[in-house]
C-alpha atoms as a PDB file:
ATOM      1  CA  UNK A   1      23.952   3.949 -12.081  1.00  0.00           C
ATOM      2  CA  UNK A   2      27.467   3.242 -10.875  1.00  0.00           C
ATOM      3  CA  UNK A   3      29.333   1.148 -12.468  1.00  0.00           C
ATOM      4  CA  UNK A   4      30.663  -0.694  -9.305  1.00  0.00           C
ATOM      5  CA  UNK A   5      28.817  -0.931  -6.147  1.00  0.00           C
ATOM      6  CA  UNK A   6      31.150  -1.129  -3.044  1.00  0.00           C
ATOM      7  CA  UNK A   7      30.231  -2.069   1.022  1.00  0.00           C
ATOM      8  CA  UNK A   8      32.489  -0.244   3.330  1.00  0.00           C
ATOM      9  CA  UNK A   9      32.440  -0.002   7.253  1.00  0.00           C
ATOM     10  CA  UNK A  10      30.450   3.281   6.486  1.00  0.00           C
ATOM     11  CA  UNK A  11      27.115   1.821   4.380  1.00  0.00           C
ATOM     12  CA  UNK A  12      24.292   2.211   6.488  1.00  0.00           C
ATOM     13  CA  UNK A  13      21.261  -0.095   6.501  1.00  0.00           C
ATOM     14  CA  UNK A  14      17.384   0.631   5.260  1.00  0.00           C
ATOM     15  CA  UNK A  15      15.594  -2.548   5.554  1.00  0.00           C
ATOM     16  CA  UNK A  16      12.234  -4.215   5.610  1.00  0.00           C
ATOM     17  CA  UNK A  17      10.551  -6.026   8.508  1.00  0.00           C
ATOM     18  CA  UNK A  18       7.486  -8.986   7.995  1.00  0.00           C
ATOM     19  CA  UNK A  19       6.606 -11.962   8.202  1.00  0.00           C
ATOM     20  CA  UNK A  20       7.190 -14.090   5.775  1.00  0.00           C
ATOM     21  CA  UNK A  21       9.322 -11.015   3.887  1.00  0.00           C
ATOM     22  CA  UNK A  22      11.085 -13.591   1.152  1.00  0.00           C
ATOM     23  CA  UNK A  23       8.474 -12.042  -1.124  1.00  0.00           C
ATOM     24  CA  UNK A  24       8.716  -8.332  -1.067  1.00  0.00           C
ATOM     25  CA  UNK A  25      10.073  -6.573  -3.789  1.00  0.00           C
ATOM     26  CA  UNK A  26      11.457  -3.989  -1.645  1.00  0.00           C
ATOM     27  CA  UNK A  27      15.056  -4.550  -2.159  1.00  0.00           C
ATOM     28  CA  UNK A  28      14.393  -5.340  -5.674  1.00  0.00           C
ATOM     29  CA  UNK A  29      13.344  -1.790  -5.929  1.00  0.00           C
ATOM     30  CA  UNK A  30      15.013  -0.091  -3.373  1.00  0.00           C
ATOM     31  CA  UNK A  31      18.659  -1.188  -4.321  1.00  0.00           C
ATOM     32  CA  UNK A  32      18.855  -0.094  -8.025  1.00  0.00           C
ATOM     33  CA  UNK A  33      17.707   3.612  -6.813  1.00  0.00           C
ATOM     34  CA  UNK A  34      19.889   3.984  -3.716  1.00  0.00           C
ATOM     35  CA  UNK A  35      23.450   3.258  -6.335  1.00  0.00           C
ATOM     36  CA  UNK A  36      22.268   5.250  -9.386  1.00  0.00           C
ATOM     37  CA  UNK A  37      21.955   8.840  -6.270  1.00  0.00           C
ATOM     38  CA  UNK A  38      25.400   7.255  -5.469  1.00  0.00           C
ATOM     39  CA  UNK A  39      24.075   6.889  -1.549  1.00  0.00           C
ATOM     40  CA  UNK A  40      26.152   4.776   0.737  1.00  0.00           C
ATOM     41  CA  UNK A  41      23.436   2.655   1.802  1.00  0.00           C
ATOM     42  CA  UNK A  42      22.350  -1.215   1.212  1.00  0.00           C
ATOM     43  CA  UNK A  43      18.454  -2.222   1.812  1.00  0.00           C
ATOM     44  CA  UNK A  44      18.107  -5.906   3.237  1.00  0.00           C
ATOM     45  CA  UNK A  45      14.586  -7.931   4.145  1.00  0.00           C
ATOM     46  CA  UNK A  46      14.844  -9.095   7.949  1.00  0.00           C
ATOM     47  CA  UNK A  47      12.272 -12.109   8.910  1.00  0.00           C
ATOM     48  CA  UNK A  48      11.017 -10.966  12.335  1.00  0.00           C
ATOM     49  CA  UNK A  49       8.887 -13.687  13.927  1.00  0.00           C
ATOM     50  CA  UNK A  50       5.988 -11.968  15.685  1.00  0.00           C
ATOM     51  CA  UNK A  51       7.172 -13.037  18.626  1.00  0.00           C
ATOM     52  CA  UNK A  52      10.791 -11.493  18.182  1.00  0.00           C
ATOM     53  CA  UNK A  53       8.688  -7.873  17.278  1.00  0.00           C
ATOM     54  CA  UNK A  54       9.773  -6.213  20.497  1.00  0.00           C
ATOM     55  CA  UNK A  55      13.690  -7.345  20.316  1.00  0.00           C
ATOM     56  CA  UNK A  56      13.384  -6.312  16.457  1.00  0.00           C
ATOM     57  CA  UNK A  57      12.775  -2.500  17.318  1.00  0.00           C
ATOM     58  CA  UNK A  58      15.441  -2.603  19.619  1.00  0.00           C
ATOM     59  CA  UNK A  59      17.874  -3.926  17.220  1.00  0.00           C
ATOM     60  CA  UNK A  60      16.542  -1.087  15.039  1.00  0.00           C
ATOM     61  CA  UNK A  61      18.104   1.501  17.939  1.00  0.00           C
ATOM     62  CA  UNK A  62      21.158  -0.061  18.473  1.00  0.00           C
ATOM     63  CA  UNK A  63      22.356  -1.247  15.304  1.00  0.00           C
ATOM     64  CA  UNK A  64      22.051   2.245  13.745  1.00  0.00           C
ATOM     65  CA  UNK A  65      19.608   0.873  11.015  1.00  0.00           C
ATOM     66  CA  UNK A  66      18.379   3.958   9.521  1.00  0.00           C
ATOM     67  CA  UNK A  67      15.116   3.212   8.543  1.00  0.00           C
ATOM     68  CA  UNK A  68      12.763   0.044   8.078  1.00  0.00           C
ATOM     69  CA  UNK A  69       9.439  -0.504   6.027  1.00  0.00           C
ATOM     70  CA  UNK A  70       7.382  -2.742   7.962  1.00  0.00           C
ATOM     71  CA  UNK A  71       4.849  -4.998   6.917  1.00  0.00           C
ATOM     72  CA  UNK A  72       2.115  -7.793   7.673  1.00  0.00           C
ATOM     73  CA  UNK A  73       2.064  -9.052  10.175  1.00  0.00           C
ATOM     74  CA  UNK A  74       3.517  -6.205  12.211  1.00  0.00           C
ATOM     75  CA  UNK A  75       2.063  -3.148  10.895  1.00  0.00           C
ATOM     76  CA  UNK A  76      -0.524  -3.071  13.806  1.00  0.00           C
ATOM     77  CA  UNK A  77       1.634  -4.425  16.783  1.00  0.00           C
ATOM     78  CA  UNK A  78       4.761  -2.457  16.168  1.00  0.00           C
ATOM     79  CA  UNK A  79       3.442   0.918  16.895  1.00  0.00           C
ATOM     80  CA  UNK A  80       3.889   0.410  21.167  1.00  0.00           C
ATOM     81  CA  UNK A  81       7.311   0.198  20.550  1.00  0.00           C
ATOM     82  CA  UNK A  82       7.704   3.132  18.635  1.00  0.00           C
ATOM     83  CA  UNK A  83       8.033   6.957  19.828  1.00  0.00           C
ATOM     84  CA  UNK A  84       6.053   9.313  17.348  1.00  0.00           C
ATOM     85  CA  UNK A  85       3.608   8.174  14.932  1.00  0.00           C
ATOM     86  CA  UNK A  86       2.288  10.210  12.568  1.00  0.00           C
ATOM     87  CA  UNK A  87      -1.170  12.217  13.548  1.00  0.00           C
ATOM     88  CA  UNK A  88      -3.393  10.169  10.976  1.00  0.00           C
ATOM     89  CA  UNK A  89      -1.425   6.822  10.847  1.00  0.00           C
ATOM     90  CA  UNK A  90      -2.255   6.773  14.522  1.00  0.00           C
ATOM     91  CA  UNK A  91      -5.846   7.098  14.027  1.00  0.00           C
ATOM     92  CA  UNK A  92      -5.494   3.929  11.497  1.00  0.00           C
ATOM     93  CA  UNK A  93      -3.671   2.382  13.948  1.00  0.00           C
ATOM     94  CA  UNK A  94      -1.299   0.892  11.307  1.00  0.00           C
ATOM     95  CA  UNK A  95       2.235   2.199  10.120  1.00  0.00           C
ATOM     96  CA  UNK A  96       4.521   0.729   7.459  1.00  0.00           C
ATOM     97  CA  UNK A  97       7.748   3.074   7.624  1.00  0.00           C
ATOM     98  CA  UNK A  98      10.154   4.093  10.353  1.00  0.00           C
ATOM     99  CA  UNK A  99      12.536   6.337  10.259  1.00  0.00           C
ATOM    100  CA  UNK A 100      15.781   5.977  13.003  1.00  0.00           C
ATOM    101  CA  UNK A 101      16.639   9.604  14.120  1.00  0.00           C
ATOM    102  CA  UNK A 102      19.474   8.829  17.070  1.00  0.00           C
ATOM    103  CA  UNK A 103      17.527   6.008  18.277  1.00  0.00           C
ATOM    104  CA  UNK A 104      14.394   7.616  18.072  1.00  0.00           C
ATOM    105  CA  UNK A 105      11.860   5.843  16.063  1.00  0.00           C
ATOM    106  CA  UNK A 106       9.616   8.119  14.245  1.00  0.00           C
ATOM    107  CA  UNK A 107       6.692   6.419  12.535  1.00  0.00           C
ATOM    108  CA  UNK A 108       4.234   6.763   9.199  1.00  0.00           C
ATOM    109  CA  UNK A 109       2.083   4.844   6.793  1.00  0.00           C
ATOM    110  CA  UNK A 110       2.978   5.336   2.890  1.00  0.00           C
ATOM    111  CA  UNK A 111       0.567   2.857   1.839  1.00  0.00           C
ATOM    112  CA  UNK A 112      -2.491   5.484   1.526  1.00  0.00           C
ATOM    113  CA  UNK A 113      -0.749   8.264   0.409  1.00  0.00           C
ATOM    114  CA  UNK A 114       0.979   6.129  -2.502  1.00  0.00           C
ATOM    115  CA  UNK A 115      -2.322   4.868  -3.142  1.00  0.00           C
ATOM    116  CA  UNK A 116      -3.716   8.095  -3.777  1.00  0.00           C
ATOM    117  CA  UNK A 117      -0.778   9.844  -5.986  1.00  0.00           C
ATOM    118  CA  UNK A 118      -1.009   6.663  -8.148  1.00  0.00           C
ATOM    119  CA  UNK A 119      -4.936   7.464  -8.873  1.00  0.00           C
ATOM    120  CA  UNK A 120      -4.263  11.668  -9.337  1.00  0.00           C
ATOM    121  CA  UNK A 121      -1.359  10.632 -11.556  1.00  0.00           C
ATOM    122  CA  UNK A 122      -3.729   8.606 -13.492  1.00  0.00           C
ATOM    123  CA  UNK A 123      -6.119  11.598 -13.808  1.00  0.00           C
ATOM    124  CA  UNK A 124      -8.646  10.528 -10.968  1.00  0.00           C
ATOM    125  CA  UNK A 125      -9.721  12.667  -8.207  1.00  0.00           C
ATOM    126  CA  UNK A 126     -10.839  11.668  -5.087  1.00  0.00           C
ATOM    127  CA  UNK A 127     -12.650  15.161  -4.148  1.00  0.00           C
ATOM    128  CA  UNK A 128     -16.426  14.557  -4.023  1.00  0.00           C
ATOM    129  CA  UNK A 129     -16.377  10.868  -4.854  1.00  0.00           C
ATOM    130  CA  UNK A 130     -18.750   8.411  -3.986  1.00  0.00           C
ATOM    131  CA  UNK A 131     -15.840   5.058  -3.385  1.00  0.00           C
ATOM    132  CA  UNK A 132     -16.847   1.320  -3.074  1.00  0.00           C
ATOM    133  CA  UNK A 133     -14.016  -1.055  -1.500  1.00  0.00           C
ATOM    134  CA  UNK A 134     -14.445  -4.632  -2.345  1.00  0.00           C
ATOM    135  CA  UNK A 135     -12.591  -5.989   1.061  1.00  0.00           C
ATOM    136  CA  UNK A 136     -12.018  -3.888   4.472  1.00  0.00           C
ATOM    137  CA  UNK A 137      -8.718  -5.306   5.137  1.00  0.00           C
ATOM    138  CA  UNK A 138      -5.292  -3.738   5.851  1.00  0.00           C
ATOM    139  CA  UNK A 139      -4.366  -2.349   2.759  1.00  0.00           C
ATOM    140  CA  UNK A 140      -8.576  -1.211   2.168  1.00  0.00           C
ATOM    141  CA  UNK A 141      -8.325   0.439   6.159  1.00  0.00           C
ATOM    142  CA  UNK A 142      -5.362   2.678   5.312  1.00  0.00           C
ATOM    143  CA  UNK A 143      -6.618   3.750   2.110  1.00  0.00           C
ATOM    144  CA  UNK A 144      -9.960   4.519   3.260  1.00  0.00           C
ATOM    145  CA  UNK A 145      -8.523   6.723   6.453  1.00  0.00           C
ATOM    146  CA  UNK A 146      -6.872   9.154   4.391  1.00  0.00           C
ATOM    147  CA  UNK A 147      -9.711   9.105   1.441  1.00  0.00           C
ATOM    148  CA  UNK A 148     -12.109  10.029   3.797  1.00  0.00           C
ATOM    149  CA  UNK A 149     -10.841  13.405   4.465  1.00  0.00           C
ATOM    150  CA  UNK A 150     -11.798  14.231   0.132  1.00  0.00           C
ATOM    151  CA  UNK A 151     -14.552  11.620  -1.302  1.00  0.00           C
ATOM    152  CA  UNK A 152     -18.365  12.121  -0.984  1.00  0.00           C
ATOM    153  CA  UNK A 153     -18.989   8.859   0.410  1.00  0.00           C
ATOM    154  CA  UNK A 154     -17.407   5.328   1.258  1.00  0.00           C
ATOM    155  CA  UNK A 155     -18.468   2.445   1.320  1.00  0.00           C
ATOM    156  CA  UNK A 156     -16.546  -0.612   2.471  1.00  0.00           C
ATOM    157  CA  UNK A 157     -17.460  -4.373   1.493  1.00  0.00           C
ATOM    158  CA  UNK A 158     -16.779  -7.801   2.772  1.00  0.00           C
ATOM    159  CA  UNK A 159     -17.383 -11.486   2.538  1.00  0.00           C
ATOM    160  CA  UNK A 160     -17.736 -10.840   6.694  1.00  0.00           C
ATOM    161  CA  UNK A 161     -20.544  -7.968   6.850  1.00  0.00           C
ATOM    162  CA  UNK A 162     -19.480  -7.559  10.731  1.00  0.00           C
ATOM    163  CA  UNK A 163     -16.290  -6.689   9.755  1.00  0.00           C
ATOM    164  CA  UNK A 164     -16.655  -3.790   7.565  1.00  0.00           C
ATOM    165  CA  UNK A 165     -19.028  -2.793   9.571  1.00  0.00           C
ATOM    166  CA  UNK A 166     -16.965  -2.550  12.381  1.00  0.00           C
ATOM    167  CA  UNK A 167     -13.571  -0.890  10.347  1.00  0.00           C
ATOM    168  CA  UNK A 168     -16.263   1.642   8.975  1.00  0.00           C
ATOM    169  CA  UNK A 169     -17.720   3.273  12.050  1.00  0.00           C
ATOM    170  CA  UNK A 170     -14.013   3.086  13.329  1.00  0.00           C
ATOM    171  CA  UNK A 171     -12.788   5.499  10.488  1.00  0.00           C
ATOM    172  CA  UNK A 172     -16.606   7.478  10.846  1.00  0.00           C
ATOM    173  CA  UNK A 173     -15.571   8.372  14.310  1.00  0.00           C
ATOM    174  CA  UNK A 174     -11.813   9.019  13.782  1.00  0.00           C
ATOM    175  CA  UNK A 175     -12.356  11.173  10.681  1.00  0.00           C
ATOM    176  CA  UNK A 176     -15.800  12.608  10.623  1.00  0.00           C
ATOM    177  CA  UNK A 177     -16.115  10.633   7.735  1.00  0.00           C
ATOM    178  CA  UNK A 178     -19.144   9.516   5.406  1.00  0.00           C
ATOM    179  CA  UNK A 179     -18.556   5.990   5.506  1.00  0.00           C
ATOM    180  CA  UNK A 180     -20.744   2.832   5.412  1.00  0.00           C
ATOM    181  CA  UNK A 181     -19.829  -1.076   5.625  1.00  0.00           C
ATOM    182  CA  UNK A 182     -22.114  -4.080   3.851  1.00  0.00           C
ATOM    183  CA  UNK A 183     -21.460  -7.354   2.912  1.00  0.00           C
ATOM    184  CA  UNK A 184     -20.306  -8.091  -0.066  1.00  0.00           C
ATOM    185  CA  UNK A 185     -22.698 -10.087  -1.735  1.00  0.00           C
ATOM    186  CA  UNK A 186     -23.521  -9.700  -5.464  1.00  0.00           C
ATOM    187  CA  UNK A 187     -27.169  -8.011  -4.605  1.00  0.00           C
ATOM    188  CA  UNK A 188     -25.053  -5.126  -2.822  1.00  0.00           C
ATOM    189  CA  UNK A 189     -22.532  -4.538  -5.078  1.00  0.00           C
ATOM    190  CA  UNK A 190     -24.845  -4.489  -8.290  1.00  0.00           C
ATOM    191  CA  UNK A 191     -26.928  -1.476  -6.174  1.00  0.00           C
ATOM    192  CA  UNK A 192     -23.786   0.114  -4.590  1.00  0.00           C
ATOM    193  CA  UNK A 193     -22.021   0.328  -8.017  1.00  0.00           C
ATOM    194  CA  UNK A 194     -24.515   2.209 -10.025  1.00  0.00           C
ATOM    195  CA  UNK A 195     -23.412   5.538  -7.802  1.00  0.00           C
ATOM    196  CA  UNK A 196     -19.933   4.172  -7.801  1.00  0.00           C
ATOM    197  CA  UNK A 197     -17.179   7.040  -9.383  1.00  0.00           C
ATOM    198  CA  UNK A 198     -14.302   4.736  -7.950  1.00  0.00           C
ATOM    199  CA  UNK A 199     -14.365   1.029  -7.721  1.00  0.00           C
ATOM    200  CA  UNK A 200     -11.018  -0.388  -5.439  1.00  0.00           C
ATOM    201  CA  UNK A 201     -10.639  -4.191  -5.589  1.00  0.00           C
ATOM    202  CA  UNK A 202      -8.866  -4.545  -1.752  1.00  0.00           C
ATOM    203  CA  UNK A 203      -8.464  -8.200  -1.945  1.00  0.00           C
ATOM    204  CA  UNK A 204      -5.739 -10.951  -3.396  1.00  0.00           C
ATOM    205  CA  UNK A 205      -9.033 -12.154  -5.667  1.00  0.00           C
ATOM    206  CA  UNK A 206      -7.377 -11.816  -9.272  1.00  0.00           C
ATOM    207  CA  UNK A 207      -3.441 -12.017  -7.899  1.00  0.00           C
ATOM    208  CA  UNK A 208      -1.114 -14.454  -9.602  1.00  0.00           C
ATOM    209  CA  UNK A 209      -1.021 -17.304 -10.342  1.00  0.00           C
ATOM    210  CA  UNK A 210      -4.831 -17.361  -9.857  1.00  0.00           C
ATOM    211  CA  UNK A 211      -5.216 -14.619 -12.719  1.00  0.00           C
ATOM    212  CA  UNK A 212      -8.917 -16.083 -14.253  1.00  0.00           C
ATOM    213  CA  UNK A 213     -10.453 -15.143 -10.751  1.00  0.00           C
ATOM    214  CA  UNK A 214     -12.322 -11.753 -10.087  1.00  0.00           C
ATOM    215  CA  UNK A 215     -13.887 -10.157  -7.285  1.00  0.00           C
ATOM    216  CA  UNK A 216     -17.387  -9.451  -9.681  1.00  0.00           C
ATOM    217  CA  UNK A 217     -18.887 -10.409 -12.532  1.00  0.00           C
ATOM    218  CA  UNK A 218     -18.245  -8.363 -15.656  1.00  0.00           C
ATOM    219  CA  UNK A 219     -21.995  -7.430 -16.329  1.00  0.00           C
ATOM    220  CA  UNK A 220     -21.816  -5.156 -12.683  1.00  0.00           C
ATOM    221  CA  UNK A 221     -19.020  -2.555 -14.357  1.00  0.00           C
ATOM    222  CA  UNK A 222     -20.496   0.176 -16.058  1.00  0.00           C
ATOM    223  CA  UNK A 223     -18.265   2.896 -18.139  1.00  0.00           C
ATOM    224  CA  UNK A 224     -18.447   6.005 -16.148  1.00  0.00           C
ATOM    225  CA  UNK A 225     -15.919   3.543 -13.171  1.00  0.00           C
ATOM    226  CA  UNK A 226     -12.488   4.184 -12.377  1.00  0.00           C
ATOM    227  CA  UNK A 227     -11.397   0.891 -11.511  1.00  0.00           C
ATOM    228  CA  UNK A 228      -8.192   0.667  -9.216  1.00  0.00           C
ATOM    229  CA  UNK A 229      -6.808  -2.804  -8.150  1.00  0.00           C
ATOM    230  CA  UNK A 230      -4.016  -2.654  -5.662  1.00  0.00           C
ATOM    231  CA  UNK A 231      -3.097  -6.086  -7.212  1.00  0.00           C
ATOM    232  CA  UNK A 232       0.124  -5.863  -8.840  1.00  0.00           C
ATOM    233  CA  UNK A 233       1.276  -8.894 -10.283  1.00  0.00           C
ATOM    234  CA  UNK A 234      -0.286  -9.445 -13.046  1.00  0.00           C
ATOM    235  CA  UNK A 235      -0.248  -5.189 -13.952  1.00  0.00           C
ATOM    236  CA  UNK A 236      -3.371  -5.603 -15.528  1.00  0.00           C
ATOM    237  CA  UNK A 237      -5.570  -8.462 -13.633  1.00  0.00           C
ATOM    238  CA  UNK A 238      -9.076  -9.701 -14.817  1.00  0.00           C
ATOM    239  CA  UNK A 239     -11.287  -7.231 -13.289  1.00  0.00           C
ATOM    240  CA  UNK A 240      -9.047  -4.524 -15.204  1.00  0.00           C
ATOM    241  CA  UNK A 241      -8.949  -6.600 -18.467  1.00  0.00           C
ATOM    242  CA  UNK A 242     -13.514  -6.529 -18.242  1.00  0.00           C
ATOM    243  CA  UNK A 243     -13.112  -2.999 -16.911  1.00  0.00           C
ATOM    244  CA  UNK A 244     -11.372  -2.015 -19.929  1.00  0.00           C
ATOM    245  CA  UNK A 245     -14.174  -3.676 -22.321  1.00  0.00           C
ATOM    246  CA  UNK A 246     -16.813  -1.975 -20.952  1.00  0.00           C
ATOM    247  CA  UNK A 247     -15.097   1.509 -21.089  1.00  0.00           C
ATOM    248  CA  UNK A 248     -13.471   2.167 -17.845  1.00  0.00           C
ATOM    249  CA  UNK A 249     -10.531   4.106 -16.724  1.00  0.00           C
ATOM    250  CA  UNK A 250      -8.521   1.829 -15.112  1.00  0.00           C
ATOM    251  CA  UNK A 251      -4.995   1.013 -12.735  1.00  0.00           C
ATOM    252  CA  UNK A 252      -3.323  -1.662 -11.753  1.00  0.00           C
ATOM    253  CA  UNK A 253      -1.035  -1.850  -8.019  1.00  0.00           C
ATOM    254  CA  UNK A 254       2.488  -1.548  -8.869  1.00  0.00           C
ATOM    255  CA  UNK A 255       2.356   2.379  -9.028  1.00  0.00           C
ATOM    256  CA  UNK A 256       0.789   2.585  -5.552  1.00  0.00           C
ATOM    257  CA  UNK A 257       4.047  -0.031  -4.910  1.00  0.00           C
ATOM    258  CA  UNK A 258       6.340   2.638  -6.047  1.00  0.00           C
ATOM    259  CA  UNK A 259       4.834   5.445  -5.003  1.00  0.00           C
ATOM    260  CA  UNK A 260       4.714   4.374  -0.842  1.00  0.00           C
ATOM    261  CA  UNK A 261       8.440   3.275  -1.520  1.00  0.00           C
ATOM    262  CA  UNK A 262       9.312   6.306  -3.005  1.00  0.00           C
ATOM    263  CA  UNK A 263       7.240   8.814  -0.282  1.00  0.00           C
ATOM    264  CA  UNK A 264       9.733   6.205   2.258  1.00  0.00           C
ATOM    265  CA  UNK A 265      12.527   7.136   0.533  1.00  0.00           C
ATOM    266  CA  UNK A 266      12.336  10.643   0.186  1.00  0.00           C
ATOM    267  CA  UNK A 267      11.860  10.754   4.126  1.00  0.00           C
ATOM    268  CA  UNK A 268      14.720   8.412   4.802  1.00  0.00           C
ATOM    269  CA  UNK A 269      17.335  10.258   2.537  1.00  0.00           C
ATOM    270  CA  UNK A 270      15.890  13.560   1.733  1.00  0.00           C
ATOM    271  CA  UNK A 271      16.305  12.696  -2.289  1.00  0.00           C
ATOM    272  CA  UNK A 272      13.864  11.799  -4.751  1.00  0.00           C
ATOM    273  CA  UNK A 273      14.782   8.350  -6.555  1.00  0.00           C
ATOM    274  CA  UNK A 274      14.349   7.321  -9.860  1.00  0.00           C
ATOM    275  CA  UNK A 275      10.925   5.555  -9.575  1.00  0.00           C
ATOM    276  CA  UNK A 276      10.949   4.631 -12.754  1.00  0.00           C
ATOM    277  CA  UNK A 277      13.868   2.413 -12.433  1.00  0.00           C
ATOM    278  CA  UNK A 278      12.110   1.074  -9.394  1.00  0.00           C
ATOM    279  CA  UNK A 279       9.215   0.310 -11.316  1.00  0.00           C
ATOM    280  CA  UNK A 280      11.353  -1.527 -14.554  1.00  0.00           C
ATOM    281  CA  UNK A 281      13.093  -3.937 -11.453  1.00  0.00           C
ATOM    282  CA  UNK A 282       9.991  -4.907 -10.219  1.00  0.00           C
ATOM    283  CA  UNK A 283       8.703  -5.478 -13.624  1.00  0.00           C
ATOM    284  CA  UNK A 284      12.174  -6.954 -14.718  1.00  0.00           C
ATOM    285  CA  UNK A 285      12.316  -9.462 -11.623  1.00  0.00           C
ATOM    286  CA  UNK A 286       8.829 -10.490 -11.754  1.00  0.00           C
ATOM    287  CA  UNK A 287       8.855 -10.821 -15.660  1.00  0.00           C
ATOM    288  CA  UNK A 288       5.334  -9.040 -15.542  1.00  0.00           C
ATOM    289  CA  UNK A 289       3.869  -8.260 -19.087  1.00  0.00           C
END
C-alpha cells in the first residue's frame, strides 16, 4: 500500500447509498484496496433519505460519481431510476451496485453471486442440492434467485408463512425453479432438515451483540449439513458454534461481504483487489475474533 495517500481535483468517487449507511463497512474495506492498486479514487457512505432516492440518482449522473453500492432501504425502489439492469437482478427485482458509464446507470446485484463463491470456495456445491432458508427476506430473495438455476430443491422459511409463500412462487415463476415456502415453526424445520444438504440462516437471529440467540435448537442439526450464516459479526455465531459440535461443515458472512464487494469492484475498475486486505479491515475495525 502507498505510503501516502493524496486527493487531487482528479480522484473520482465510488460510494455507497442506504439508509441508515453509518454502519457499513464498505469504506472500511473498499479504501485500503483502492491505495494498495494505486487507483485515484476515494469511496464515501452517502445517507439518502428514501424520500431524496430520485434526486440521489441524479446526483449520481451529474457529479461524475463512478459507481455506488446501494443498500436497504433502496435496493428495491432504485431500479426506476436506473437504465439497464442486469437480466436476473431484474427478475429479483433488487440491485445493490451501479456502475456510472457517461451518465448512464448500469445496474447489478453482487449479493447472490458473492454468496455463492463464498460456499464453492468453502468446498460446497450448490448443483443438485436440496436448500432450506431460515427467513425469505432481502438478502434470502437474492440468494435464492440465482441458486435456483443449480440446487435440487428450495425451500424458504418464515416466522410469516404468507410471506415465503408469496417470495417462493415469485422466484418458481421467474426461474422455473423448484421452490417451496412454509412457516418456520420448529415442527417444519425438524422435517425439512432431515433432506437438508445446505442449511442458510437469512435472518439477524445470532448477530451481535445478541450472540447467545439462534434461529434453532441444536438437537435439529445433523452432520451431513453445510451450515452457511450470512451473519458476519460475530465470524462464527451460535448456530455455527452447535453446527460445528455436531459435525457440520460450516461458514460464517464476512466472505459473502467480500466477495459482492470484490465482484463490485472488479466491474467498477476492471482490477481485482486484494480481498484479503479487505477482509483483515473489516476484521481489524470490528475487532471480530
Amino acid at each position: 500500500m502507498t505510503e501516502k495517500y493524496i486527493l487531487t481535483g482528479h480522484t473520482k468517487i465510488f460510494c455507497i447509498i442506504g439508509h441508515p449507511v453509518e454502519h457499513s463497512m464498505s469504506p472500511t474495506m473498499w479504501n485500503p484496496a483502492l491505495q494498495e492498486l494505486g487507483l485515484d479514487y476515494v469511496y464515501v457512505a452517502f445517507d439518502v433519505h428514501p424520500d431524496n432516492l430520485e434526486n440521489a440518482v441524479d446526483a449520481l449522473r451529474f457529479l461524475g460519481i463512478r459507481g455506488a453500492n446501494v443498500t436497504i432501504p433502496h435496493k428495491n425502489s432504485i431500479i426506476k431510476f436506473l437504465d439497464q439492469i442486469d437480466p436476473i437482478a431484474e427478475k429479483m427485482g433488487a440491485i445493490n451496485t451501479v456502475k456510472n458509464e457517461g451518465g448512464y446507470l448500469k445496474a447489478t446485484n453482487t449479493d447472490a453471486p458473492g454468496a455463492k463463491k463464498s460456499l464453492l470456495d468453502a468446498g460446497c456445491s450448490i448443483e443438485g442440492k436440496n436448500i432450506l432458508f431460515l427467513g425469505s427476506g432481502g438478502v434470502a430473495r437474492s440468494i435464492a434467485y440465482l441458486f435456483s438455476e443449480e440446487a435440487k430443491k428450495i425451500v424458504l422459511t418464515d416466522i410469516v408463512k404468507e410471506r415465503a409463500v408469496t417470495i417462493a412462487s415469485e422466484i418458481k415463476k421467474n426461474m422455473d425453479a423448484n421452490i417451496e415456502g412454509e412457516l418456520a415453526s420448529e415442527k417444519n424445520i425438524s422435517n425439512l432438515i432431515r433432506k437438508t444438504d445446505i442449511l442458510i440462516n437469512a435472518t439477524p437471529i445470532g448477530m451481535d451483540p445478541h450472540i447467545d440467540a439462534s434461529p434453532i435448537s441444536k438437537d435439529l442439526l445433523h452432520d451431513e449439513l453445510f451450515v452457511f450464516d450470512v451473519i458476519y459479526n460475530p465470524m462464527e455465531t451460535k448456530l455455527m458454534k452447535e453446527a460445528a459440535e455436531v459435525g457440520c461443515k460450516t461458514l460464517g458472512g464476512l466472505d459473502m461481504l467480500v466477495n459482492q464487494g470484490v465482484i463490485a469492484f472488479e466491474w467498477f475498475t476492471g482490477k481485482t483487489p486484494n480481498s484479503k486486505l479487505m477482509k483483515n479491515k473489516i476484521i481489524e475495525f470490528l475487532g471480530i475474533k
